[in-house]
Protein backbone atom coordinates (compact mmCIF):
# COMPACT_ATOMS: atom_id res chain seq x y z
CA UNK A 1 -44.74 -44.85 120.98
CA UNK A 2 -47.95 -42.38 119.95
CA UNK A 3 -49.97 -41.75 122.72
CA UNK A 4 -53.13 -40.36 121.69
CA UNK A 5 -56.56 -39.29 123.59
CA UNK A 6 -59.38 -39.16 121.90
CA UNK A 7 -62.22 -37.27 123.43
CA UNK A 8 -66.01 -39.06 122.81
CA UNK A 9 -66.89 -42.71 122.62
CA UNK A 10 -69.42 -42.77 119.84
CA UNK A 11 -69.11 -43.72 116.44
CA UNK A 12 -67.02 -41.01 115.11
CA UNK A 13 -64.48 -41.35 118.52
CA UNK A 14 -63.84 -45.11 118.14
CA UNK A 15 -63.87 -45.15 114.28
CA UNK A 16 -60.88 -42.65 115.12
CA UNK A 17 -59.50 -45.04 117.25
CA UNK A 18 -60.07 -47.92 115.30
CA UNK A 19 -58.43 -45.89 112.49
CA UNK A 20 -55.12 -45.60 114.41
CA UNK A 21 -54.65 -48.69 115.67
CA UNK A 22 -55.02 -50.81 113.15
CA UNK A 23 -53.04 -49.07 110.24
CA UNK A 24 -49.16 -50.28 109.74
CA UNK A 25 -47.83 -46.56 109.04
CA UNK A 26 -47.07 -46.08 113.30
CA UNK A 27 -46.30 -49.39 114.34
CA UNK A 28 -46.78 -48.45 118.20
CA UNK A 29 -49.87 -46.05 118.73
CA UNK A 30 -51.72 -46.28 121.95
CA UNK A 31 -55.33 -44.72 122.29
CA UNK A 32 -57.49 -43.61 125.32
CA UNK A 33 -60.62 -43.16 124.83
CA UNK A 34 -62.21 -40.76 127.04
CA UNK A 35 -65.53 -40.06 128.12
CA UNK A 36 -67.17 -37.97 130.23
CA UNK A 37 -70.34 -40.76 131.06
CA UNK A 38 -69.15 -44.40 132.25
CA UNK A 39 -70.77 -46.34 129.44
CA UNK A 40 -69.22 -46.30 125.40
CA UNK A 41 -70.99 -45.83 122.75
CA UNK A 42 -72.29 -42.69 122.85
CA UNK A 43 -75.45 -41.94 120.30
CA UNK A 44 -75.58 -45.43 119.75
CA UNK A 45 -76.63 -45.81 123.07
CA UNK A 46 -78.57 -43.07 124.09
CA UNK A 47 -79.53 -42.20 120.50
CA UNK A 48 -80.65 -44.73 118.70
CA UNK A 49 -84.16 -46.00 119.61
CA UNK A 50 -84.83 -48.66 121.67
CA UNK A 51 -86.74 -50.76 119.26
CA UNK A 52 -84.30 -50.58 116.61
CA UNK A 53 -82.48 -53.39 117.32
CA UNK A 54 -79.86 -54.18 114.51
CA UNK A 55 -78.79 -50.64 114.51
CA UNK A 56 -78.45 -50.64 118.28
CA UNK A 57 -76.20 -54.42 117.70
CA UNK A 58 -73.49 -52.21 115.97
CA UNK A 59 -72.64 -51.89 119.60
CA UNK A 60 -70.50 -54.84 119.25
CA UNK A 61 -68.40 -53.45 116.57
CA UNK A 62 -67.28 -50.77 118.31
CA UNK A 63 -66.99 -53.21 121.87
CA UNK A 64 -64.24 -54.84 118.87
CA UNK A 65 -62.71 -52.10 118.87
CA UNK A 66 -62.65 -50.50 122.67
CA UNK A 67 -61.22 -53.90 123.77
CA UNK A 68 -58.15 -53.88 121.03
CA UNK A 69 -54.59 -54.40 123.22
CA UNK A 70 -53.38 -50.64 122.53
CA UNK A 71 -56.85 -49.06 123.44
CA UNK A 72 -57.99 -47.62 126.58
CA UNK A 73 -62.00 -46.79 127.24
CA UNK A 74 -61.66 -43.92 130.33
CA UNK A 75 -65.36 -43.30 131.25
CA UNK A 76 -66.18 -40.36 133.80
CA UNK A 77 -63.77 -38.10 132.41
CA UNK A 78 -64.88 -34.46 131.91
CA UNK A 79 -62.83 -32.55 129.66
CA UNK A 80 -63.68 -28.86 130.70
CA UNK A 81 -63.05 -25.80 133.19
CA UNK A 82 -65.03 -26.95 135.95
CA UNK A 83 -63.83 -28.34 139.11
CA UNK A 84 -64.06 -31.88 138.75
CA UNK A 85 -63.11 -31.82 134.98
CA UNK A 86 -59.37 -32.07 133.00
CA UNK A 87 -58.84 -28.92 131.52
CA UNK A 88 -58.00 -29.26 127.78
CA UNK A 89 -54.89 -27.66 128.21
CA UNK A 90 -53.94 -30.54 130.53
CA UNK A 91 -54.60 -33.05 127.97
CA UNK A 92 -52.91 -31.93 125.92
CA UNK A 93 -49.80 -32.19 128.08
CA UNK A 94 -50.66 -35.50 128.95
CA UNK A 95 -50.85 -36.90 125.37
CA UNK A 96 -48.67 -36.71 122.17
CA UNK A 97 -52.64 -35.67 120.29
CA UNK A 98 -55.71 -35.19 121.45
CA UNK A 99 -58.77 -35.84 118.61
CA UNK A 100 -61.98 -34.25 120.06
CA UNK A 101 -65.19 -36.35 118.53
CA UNK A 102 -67.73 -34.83 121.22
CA UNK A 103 -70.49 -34.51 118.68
CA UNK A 104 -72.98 -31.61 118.69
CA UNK A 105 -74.64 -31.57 122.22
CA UNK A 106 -77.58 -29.04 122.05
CA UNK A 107 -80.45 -28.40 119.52
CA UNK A 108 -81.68 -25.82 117.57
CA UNK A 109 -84.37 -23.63 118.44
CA UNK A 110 -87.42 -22.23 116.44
CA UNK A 111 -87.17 -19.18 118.21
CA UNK A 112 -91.09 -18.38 118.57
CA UNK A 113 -93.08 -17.18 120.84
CA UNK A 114 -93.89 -19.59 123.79
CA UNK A 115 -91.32 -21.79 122.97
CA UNK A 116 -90.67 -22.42 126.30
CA UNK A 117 -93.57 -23.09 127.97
CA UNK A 118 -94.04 -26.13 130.10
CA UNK A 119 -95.01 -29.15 128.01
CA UNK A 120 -92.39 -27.82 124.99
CA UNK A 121 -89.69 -30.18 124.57
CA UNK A 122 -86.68 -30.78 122.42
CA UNK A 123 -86.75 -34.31 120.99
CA UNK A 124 -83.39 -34.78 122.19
CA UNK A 125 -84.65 -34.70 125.64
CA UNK A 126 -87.59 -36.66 124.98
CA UNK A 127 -85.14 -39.11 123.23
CA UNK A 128 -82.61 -39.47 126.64
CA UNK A 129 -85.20 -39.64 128.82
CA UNK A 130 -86.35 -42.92 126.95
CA UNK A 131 -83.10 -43.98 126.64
CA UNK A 132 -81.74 -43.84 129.74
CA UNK A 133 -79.19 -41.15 129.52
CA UNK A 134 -77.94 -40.27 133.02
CA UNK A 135 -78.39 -36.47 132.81
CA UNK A 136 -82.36 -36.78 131.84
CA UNK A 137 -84.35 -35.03 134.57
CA UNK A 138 -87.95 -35.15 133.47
CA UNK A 139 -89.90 -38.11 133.63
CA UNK A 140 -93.49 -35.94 133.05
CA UNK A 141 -93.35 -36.18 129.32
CA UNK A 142 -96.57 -36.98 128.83
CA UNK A 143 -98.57 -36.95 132.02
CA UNK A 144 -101.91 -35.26 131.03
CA UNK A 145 -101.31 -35.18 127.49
CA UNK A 146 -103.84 -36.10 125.14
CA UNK A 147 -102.47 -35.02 122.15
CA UNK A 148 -98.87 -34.42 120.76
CA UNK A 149 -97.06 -32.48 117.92
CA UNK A 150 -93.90 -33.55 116.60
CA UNK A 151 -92.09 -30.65 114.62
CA UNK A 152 -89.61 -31.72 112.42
CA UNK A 153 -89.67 -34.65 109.32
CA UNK A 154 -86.70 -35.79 109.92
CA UNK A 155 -85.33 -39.67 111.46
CA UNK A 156 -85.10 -38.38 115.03
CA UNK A 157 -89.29 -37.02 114.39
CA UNK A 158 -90.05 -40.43 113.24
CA UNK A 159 -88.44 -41.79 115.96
CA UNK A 160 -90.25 -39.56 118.67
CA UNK A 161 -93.41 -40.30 117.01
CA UNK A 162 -93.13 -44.16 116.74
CA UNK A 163 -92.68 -44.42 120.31
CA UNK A 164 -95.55 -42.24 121.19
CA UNK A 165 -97.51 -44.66 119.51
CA UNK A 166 -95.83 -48.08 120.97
CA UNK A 167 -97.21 -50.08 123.57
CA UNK A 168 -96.27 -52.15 126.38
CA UNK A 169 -96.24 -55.64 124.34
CA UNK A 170 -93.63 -53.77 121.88
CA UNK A 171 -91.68 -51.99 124.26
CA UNK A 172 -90.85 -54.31 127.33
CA UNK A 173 -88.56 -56.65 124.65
CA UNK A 174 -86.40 -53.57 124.47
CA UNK A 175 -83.54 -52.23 127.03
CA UNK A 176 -85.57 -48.88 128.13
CA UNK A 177 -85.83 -48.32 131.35
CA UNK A 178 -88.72 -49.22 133.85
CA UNK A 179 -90.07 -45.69 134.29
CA UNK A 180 -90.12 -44.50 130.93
CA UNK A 181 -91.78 -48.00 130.12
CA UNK A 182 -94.45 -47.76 132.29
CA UNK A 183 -95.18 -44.12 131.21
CA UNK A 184 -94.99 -44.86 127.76
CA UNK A 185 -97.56 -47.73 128.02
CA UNK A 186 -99.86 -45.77 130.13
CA UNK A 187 -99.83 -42.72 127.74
CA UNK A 188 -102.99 -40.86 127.36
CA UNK A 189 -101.84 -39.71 124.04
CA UNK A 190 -103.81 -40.75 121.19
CA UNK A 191 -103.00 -38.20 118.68
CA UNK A 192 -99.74 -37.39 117.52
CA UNK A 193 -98.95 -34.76 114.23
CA UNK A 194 -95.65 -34.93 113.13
CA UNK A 195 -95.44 -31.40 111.03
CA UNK A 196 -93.20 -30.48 108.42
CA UNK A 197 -92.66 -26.44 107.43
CA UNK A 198 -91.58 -27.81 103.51
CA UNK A 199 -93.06 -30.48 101.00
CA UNK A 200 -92.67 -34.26 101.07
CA UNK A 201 -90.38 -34.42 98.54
CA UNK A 202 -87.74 -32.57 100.79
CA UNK A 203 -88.57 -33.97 104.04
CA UNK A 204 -84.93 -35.82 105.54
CA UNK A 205 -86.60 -39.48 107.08
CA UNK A 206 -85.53 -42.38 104.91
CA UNK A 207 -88.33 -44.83 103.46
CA UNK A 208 -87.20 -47.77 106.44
CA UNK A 209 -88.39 -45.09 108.91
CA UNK A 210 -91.11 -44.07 107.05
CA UNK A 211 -92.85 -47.22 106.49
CA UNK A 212 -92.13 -48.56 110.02
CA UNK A 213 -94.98 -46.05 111.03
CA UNK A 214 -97.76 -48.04 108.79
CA UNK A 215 -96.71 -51.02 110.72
CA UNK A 216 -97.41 -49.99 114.10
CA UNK A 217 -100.36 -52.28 116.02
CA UNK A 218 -103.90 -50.24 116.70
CA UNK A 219 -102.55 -47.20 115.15
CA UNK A 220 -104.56 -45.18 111.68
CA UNK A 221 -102.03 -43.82 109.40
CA UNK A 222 -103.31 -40.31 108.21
CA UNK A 223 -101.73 -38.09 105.30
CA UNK A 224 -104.09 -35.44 103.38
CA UNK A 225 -103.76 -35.63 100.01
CA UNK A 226 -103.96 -32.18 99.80
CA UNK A 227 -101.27 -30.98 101.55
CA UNK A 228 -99.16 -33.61 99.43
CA UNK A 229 -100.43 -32.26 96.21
CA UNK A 230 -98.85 -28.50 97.05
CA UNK A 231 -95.94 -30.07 96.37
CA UNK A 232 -94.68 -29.44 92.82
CA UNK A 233 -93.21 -32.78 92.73
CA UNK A 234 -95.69 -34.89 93.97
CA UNK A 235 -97.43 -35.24 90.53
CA UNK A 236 -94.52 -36.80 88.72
CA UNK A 237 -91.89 -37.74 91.05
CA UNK A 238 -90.15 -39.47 88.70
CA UNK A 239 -86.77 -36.60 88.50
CA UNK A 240 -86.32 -36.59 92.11
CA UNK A 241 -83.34 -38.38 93.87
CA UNK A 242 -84.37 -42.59 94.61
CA UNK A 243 -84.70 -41.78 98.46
CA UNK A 244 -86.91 -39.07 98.26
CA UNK A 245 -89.25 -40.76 95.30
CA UNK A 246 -89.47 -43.50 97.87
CA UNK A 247 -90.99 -41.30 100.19
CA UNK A 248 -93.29 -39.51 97.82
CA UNK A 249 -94.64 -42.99 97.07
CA UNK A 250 -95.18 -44.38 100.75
CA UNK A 251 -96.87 -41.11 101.15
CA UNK A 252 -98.94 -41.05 98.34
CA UNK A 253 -99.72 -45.01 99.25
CA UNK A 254 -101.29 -43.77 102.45
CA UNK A 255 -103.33 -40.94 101.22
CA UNK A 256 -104.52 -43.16 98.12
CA UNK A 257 -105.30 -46.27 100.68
CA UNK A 258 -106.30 -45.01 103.99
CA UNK A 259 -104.16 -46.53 106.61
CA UNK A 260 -107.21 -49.10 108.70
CA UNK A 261 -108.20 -47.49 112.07
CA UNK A 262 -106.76 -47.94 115.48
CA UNK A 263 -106.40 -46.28 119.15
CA UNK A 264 -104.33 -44.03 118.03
CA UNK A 265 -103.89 -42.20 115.03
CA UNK A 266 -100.48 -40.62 113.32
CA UNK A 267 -100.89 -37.43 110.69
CA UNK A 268 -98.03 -36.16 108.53
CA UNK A 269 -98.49 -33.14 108.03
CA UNK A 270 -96.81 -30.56 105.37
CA UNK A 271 -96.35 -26.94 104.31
CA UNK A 272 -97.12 -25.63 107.87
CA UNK A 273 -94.11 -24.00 109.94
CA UNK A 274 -94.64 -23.24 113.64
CA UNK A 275 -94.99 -19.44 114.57
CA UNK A 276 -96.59 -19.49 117.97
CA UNK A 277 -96.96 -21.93 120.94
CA UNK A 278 -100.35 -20.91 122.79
CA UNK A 279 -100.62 -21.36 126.21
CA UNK A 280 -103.68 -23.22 128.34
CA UNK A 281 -103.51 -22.45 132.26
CA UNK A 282 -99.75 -21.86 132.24
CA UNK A 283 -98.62 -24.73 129.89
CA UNK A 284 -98.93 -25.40 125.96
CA UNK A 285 -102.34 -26.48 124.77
CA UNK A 286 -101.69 -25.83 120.82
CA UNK A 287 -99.24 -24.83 118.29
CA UNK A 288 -99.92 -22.18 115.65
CA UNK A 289 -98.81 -22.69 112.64
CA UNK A 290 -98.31 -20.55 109.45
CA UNK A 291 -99.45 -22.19 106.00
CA UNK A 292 -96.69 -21.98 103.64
CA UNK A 293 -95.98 -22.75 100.05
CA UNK A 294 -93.37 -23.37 97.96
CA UNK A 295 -91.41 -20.50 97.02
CA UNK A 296 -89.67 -21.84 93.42
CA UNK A 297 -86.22 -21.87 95.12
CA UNK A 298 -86.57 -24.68 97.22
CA UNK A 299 -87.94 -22.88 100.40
CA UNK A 300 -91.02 -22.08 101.30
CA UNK A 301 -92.99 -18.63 101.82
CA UNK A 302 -95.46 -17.89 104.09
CA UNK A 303 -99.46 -17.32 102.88
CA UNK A 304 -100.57 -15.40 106.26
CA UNK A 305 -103.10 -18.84 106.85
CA UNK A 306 -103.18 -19.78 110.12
CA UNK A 307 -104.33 -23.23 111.61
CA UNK A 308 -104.08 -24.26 115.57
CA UNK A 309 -103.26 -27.37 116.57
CA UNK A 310 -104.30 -28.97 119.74
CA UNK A 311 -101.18 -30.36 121.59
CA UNK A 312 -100.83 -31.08 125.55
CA UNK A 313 -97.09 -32.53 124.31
CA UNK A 314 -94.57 -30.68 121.84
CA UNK A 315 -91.41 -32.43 120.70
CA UNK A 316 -88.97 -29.82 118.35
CA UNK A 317 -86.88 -32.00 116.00
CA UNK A 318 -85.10 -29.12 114.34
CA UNK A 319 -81.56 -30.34 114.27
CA UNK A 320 -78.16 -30.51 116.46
CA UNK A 321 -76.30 -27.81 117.22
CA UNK A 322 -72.54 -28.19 118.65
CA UNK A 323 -71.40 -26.09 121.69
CA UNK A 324 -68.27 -24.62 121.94
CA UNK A 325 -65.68 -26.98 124.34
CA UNK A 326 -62.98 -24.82 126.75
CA UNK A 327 -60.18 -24.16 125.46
CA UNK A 328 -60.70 -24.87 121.44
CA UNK A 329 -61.18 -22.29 118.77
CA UNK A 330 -65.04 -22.81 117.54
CA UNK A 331 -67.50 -21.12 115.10
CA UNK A 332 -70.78 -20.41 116.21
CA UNK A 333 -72.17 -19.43 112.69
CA UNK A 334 -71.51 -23.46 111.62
CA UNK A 335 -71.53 -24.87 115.40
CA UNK A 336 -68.30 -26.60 114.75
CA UNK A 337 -64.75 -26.09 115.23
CA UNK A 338 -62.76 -24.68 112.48
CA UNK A 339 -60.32 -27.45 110.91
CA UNK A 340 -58.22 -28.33 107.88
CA UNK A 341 -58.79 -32.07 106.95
CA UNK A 342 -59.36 -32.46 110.56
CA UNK A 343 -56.50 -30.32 111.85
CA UNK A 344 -57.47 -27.47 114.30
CA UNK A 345 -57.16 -24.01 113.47
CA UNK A 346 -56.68 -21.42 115.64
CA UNK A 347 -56.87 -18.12 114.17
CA UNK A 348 -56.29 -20.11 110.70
CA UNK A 349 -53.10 -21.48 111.43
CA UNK A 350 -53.02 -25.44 112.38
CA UNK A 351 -52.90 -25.94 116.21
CA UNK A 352 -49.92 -28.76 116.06
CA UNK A 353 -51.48 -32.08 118.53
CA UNK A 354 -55.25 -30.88 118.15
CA UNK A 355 -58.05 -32.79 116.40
CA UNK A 356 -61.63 -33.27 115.45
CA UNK A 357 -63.90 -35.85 113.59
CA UNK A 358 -67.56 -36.45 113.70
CA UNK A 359 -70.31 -33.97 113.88
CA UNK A 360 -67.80 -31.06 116.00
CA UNK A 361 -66.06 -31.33 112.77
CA UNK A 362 -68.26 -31.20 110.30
CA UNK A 363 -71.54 -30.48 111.51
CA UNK A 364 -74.90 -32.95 112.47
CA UNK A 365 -74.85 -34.29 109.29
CA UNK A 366 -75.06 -37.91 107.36
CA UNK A 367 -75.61 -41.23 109.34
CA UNK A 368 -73.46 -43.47 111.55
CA UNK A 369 -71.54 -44.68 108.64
CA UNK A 370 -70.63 -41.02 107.61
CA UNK A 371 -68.39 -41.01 110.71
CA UNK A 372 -65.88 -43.52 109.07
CA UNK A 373 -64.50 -41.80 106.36
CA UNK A 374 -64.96 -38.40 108.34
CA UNK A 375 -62.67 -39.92 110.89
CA UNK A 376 -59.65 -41.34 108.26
CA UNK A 377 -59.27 -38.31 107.16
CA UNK A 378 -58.46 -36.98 110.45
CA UNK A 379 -56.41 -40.08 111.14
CA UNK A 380 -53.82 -39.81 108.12
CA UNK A 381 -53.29 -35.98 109.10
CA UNK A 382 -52.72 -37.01 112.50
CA UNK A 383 -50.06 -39.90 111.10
CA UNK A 384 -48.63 -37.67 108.57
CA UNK A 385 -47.66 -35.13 111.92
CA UNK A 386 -46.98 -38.31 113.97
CA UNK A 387 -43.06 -37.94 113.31
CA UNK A 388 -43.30 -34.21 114.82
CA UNK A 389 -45.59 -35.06 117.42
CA UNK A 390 -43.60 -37.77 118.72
CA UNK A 391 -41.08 -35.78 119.44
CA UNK A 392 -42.73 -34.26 122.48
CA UNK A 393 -42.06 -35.51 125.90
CA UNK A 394 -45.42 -37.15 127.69
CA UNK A 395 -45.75 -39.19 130.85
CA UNK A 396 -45.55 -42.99 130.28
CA UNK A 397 -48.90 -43.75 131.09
CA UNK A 398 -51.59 -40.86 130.87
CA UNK A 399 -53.28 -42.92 133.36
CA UNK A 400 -51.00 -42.94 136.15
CA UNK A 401 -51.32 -38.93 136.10
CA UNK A 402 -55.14 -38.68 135.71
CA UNK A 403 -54.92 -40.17 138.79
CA UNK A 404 -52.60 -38.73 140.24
CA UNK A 405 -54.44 -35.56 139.98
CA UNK A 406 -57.52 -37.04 141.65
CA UNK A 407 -59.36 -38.13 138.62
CA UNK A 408 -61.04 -42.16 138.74
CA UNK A 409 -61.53 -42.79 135.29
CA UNK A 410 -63.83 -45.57 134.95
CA UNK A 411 -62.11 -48.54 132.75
CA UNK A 412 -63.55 -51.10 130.68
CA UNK A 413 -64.10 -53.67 133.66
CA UNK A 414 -66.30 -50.94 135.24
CA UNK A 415 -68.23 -50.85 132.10
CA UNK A 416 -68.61 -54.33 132.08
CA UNK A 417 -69.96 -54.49 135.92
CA UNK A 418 -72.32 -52.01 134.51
CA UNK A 419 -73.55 -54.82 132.00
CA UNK A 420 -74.09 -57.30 134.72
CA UNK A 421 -76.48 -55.00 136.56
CA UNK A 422 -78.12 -54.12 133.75
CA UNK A 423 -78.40 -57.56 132.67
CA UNK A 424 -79.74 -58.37 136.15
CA UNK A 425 -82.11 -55.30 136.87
CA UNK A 426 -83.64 -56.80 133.50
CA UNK A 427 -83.81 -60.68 134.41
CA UNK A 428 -85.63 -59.03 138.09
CA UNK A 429 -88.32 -57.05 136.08
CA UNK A 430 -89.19 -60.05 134.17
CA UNK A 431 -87.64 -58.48 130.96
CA UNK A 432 -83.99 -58.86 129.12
CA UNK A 433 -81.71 -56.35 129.90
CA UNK A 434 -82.59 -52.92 131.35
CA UNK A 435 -80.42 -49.93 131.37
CA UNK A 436 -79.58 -48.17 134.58
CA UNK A 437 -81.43 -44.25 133.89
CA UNK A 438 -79.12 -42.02 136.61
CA UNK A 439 -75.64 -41.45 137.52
CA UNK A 440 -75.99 -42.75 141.21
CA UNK A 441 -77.30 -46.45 139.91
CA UNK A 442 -74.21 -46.21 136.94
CA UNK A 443 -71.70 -45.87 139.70
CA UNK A 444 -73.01 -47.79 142.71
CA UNK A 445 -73.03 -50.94 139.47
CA UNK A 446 -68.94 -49.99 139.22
CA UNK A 447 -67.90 -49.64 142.87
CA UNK A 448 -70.65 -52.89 143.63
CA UNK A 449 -68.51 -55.10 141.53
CA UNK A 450 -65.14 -53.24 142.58
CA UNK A 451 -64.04 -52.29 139.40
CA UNK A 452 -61.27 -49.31 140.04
């Protein structure tokens, strides 16, 4: 018997899982799937937004695979040096491997002046405060805010900006929690710039997002021909890539045929990068940002143009960044830790029993999908090693020790009480299901139903 942890319950972590217990090479390999939060899932739960639906459904592919007979979901289990957290040294002891999938956890930073200032938020934040993610703090995204920038033209910007723009009628269907719900709808915010630093031709949303912002109720769709025109591709789109020519033609769609007026209004903007966040009695009231224009090399250069805008609200959608985990090698230039076909290297040689898929390995890159062949390759160098690392003595059951040690994982019936309560918050509020936004509601639904 393989016993193997694997450290992250999103896509990447039960692909990974899914990977080795379903392949015929190991007849008998047993995976736990750890996690520090008590709900799976991970980005497909508190990532994905609320009003996508079928993307959000994939949820019961992975439940597929969390409930297979020879895997384990462990929820609550912090893999770190703190006090109430399993050192990774320790896991490794308890397990024949250990295959860290624990994504990239932070974002990037612009690294201008002001960036900080009350009212400056990453999207990431913005994004688990909507989506219920237990560690969210904030609720005061946009109290007072009349106006909003979203930096960044990516799917996460799109997504941030969409739901800016939602209201009440479109967002009660969904499982967001009651306070964000109630914020949302009662939003003063009636303009919102989503602001890209290069062209349209090299902005990173795909045409489903795109377009879903032209079908938003009561809201004008606003892109200046102008700014589209600066970039060299936008007259004859025909050589770039299909995805991007799709964009170039939604874009050029709404700045041909003015989107019809509403409430609220969304502009794309392009060819403007962010050099200053200004401050209005202690907080930020606009962004400054820096014309720029293509530079022949496919960045951009600045032209020493300036333009404020107005913004009580500032979302940064800049990218992921992973953080380095105790007790792993890790390179901060890439954010990731250094591997060989998913094998970690410490100091360049392979650390025998160690692992990584998903973004830790390879950076925030590609979608959900990307995580599946990301994680076979880590899975058939863990099963090539499998006849060395089975020869390493382990307790019987993982389990039994965790607990031994004063760890109370949460299992797979405690996720399922979990369910219930959200399913009945949600039938209470008049709505479907609700999730549960803090850790003190997540565990009081486990111990209510007396899951261990």
């Amino acid at each position: 018997m393989l016993q193997v942890a694997v450290v992250g319950s999103g896509p990447s972590g039960v692909y990974t899982a899914q990977g080795l217990v379903q392949q015929g090479q190991v007849p008998e390999v047993r995976v736990d799937v750890l996690d520090r939060l008590p709900c799976p899932y991970g980005l497909v739960r508190y990532g994905v937004a609320p009003d996508h639906e079928k993307i959000k459904s994939l949820q019961n592919n992975l439940r597929t695979v969390l409930e297979h007979e020879r895997v384990r979901f462990l929820g609550g289990v912090r893999v770190g040096p703190d006090t109430a957290g399993l050192p990774a040294a320790r896991l490794r002891e308890l397990y024949h491997a250990v295959v860290y999938c624990v994504g990239a956890a932070t974002d990037r930073h612009l690294g201008v002046p002001g960036e900080e200032l009350p009212g400056s938020w990453s999207a990431t934040e913005f994004v688990s405060w909507y989506s219920a993610h237990p560690d969210s703090l904030s609720d005061g995204f946009v109290v007072g805010a009349r106006a909003a920038v979203v930096i960044g033209v990516g799917n996460v910007a799109v997504d941030v900006t969409r739901m800016l723009a939602r209201g009440a009628a479109e967002l009660s269907p969904t499982d967001m929690p009651q306070a964000a719900l109630a914020a949302l709808a009662a939003s003063p915010v009636r303009e919102i710039q989503m602001v890209g630093r290069r062209g349209p031709s090299q902005a990173r949303f795909t045409t489903k997002e795109l377009r879903e912002l032209g079908g938003l109720p009561d809201t004008q769709v606003v892109v200046d021909p102008a700014e589209l025109a600066l970039d060299p591709a936008y007259a004859d789109p025909s050589a770039l890539p299909a995805a991007q020519r799709r964009n170039v033609e939604v874009l050029r769609g709404w700045a041909e045929n003015p989107h019809p007026s509403g409430t609220r209004r969304i502009r794309l903007r392009f060819f403007l990068r962010p050099v200053e966040f200004l401050p209005d009695a202690g907080r930020v009231g606009a962004v400054r940002f820096e014309r720029t224009l293509p530079d022949g090399r496919g960045g951009v250069t600045g032209t020493g143009q300036f333009e404020d805008i107005e913004a009580q609200l500032v979302l940064r959608s800049v990218g992921y960044r992973g953080v380095p985990l105790e007790g792993l090698p890790f390179d901060t230039s890439l954010g990731t830790v250094p591997h060989l076909a998913g094998r970690v290297l410490r100091d360049g040689s392979v650390s025998p029993g160690e692992y990584v898929a998903g973004w830790i390995k390879r950076g925030p890159t590609g979608v959900i999908g990307t995580n599946r062949p990301c994680a076979k390759e880590t899975v058939t160098s863990l099963l090539e090693d499998a006849p060395t690392l089975a020869r390493r003595d382990v307790p019987p059951d993982p389990l039994a020790a965790l607990r031994a040690e004063g760890l109370h994982p949460v299992e797979w019936e405690g996720w399922q009480a979990i369910e219930r309560a959200e399913a009945a918050l949600g039938a209470s509020l008049g709505r479907h299901v609700v999730k549960l936004p803090d850790w003190q509601s997540l565990m009081e639904a486990v111990q209510a139903q007396g899951a261990p």
